[in-house]
N, C-alpha and C. Protein backbone atom coordinates (compact mmCIF):
# COMPACT_ATOMS: atom_id res chain seq x y z
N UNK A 1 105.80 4.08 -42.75
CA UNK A 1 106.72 3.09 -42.21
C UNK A 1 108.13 3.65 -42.16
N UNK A 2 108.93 3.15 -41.44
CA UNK A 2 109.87 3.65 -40.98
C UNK A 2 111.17 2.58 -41.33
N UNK A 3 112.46 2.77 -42.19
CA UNK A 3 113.19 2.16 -42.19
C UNK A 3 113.84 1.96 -41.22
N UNK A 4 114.46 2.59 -40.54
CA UNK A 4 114.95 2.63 -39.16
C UNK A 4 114.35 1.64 -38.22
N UNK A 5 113.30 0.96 -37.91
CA UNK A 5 112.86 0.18 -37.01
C UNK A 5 113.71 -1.14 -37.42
N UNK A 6 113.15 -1.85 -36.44
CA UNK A 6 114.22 -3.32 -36.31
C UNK A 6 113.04 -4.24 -35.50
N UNK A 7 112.23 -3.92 -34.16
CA UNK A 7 111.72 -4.51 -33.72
C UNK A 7 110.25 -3.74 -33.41
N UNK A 8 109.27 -4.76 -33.10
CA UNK A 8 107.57 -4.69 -32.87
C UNK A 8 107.54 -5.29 -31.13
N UNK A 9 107.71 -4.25 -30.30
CA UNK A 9 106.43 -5.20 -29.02
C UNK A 9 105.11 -5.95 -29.70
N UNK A 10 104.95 -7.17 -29.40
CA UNK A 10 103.61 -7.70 -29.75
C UNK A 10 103.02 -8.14 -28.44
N UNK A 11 101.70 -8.46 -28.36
CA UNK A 11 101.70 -9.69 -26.79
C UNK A 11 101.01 -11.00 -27.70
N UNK A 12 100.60 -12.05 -26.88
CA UNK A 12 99.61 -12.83 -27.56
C UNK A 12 98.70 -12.50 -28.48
N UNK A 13 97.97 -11.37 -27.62
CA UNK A 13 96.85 -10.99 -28.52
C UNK A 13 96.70 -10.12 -30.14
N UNK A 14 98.49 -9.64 -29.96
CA UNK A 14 98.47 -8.44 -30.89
C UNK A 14 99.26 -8.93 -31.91
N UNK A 15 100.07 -10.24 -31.99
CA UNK A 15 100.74 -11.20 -32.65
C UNK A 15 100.25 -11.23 -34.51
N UNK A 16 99.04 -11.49 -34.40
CA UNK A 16 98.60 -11.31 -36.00
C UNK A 16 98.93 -10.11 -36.08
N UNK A 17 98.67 -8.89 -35.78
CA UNK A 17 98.61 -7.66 -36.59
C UNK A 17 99.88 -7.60 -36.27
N UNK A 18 101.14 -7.61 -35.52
CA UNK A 18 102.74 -7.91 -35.94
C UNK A 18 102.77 -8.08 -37.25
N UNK A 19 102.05 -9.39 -37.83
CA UNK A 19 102.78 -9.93 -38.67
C UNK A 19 102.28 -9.60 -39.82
N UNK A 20 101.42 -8.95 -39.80
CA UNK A 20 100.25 -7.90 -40.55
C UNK A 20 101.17 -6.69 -40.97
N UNK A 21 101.98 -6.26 -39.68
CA UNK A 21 102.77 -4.99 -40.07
C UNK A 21 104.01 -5.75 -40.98
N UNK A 22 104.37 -7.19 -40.53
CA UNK A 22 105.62 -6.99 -41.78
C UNK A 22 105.29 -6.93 -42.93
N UNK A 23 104.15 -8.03 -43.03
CA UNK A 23 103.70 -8.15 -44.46
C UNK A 23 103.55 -7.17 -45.12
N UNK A 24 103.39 -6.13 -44.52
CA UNK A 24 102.97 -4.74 -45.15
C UNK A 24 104.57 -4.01 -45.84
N UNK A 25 105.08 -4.07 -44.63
CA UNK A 25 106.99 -3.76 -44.90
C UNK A 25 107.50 -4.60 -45.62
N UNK A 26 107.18 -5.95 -45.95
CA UNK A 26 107.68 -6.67 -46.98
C UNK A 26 107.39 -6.37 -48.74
N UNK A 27 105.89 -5.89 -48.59
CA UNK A 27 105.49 -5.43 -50.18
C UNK A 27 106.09 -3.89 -50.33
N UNK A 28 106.39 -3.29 -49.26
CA UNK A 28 106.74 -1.86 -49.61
C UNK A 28 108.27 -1.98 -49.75
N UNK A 29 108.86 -3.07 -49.42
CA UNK A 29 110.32 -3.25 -49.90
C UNK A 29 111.34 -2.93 -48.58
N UNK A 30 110.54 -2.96 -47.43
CA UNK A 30 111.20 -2.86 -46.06
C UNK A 30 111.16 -4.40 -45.86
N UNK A 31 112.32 -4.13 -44.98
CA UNK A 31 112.71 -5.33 -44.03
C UNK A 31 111.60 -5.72 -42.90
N UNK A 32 111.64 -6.77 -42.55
CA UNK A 32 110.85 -7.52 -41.63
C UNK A 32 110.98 -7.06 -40.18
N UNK A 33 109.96 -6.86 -39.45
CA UNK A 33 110.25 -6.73 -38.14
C UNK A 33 110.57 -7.59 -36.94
N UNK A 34 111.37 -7.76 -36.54
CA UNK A 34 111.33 -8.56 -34.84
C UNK A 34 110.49 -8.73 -34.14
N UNK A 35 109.74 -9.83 -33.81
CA UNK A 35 108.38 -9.55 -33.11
C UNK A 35 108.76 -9.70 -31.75
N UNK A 36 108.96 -9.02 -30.78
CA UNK A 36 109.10 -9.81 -29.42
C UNK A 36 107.90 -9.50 -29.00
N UNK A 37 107.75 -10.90 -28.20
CA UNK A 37 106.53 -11.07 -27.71
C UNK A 37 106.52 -11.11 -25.77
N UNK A 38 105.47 -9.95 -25.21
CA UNK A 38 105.52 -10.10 -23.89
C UNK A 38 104.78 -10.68 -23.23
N UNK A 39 104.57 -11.40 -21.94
CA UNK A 39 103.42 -11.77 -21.81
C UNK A 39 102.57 -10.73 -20.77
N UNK A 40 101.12 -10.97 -21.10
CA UNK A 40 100.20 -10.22 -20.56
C UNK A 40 100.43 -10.07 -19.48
N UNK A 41 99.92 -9.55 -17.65
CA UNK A 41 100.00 -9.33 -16.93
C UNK A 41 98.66 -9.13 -16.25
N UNK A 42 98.25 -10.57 -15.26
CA UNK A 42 96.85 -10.62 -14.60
C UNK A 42 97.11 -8.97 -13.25
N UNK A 43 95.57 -8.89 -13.49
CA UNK A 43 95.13 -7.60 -12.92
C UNK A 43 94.61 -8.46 -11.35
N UNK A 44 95.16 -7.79 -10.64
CA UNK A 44 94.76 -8.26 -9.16
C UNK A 44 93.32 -7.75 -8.75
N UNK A 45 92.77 -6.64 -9.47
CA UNK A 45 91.89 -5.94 -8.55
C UNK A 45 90.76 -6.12 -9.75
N UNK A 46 91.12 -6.68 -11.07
CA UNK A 46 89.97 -7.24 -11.83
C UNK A 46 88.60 -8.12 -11.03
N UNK A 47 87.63 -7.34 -11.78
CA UNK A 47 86.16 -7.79 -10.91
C UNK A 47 85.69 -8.71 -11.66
N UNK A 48 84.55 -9.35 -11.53
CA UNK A 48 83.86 -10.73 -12.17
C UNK A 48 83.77 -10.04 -13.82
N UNK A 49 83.61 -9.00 -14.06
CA UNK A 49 82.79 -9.07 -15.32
C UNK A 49 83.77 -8.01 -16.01
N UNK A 50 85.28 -8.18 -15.33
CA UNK A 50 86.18 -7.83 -16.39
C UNK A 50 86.89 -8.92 -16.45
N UNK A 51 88.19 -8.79 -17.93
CA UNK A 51 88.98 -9.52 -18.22
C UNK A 51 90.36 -9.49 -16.85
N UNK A 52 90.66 -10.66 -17.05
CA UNK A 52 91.82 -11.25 -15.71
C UNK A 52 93.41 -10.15 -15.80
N UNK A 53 93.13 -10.27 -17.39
CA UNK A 53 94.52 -8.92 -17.98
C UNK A 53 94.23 -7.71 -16.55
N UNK A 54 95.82 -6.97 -17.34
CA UNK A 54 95.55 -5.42 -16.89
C UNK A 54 95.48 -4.91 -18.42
N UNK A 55 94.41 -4.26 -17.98
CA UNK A 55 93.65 -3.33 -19.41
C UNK A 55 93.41 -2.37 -19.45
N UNK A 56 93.62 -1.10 -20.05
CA UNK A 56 93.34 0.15 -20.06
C UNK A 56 91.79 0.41 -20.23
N UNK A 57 90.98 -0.48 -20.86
CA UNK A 57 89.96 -0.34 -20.87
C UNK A 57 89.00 -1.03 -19.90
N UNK A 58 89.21 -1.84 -18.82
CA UNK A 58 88.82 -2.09 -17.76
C UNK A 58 89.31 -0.96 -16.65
N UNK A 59 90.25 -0.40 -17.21
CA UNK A 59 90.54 1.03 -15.89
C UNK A 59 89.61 2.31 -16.41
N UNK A 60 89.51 2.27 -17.41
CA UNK A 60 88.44 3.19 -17.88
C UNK A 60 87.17 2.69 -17.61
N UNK A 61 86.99 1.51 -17.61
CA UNK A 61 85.24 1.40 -16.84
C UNK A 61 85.40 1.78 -15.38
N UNK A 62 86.32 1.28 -14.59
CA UNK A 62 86.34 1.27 -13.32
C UNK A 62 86.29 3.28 -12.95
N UNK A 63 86.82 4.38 -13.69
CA UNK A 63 86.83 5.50 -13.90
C UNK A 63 85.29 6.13 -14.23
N UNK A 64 84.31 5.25 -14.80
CA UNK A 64 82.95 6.12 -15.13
C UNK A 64 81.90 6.05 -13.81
N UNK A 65 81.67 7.12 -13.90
CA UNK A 65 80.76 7.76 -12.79
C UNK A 65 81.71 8.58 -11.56
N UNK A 66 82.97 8.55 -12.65
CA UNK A 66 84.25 9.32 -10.86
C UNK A 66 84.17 10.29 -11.36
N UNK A 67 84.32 11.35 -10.27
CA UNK A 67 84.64 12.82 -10.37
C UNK A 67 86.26 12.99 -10.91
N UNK A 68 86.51 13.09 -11.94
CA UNK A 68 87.66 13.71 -11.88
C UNK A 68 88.09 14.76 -11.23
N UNK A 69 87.51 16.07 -11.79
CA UNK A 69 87.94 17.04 -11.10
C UNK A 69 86.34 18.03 -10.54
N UNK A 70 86.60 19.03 -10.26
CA UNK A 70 85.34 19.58 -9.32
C UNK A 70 84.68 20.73 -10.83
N UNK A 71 83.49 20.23 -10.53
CA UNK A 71 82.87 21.48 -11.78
C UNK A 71 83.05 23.20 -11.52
N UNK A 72 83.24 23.82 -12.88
CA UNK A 72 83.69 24.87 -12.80
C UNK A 72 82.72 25.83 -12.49
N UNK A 73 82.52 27.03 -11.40
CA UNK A 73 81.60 27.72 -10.79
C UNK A 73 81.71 28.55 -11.81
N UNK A 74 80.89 28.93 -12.15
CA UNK A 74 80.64 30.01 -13.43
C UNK A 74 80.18 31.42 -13.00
């Protein structure tokens, strides 16, 4: 932990473990963090059987079975 901090990005979802991290900075004798909270951001190109968010892990499904790059000729 870091004395130097002051504030936590949280969103809705990540709000408990915020407050998880002060509690933690509170027994170690640090100060409390700032939680600002952002709100999520609906994904336009989200399909039926992902979440409405933008998610790094709905861009990683949408990524399996792609070629990244071209296999190496040996």
């Amino acid at each position: 932990t870091d004395p130097e901090l002051s504030c936590i990005v949280v969103s809705e979802e990540t709000r408990k473990g915020g407050e998880a991290v002060n509690k933690k900075r509170l027994e170690n004798g640090l100060a409390a963090l700032e939680l600002f909270e952002i709100q999520l951001i609906k994904d336009p190109e989200h399909s039926r059987n992902e979440e409405e968010k933008i998610s790094s892990s709905s861009l990683r499904q949408r990524l399996l079975g792609t070629l990244l790059r071209p296999p190496r000729v040996r």
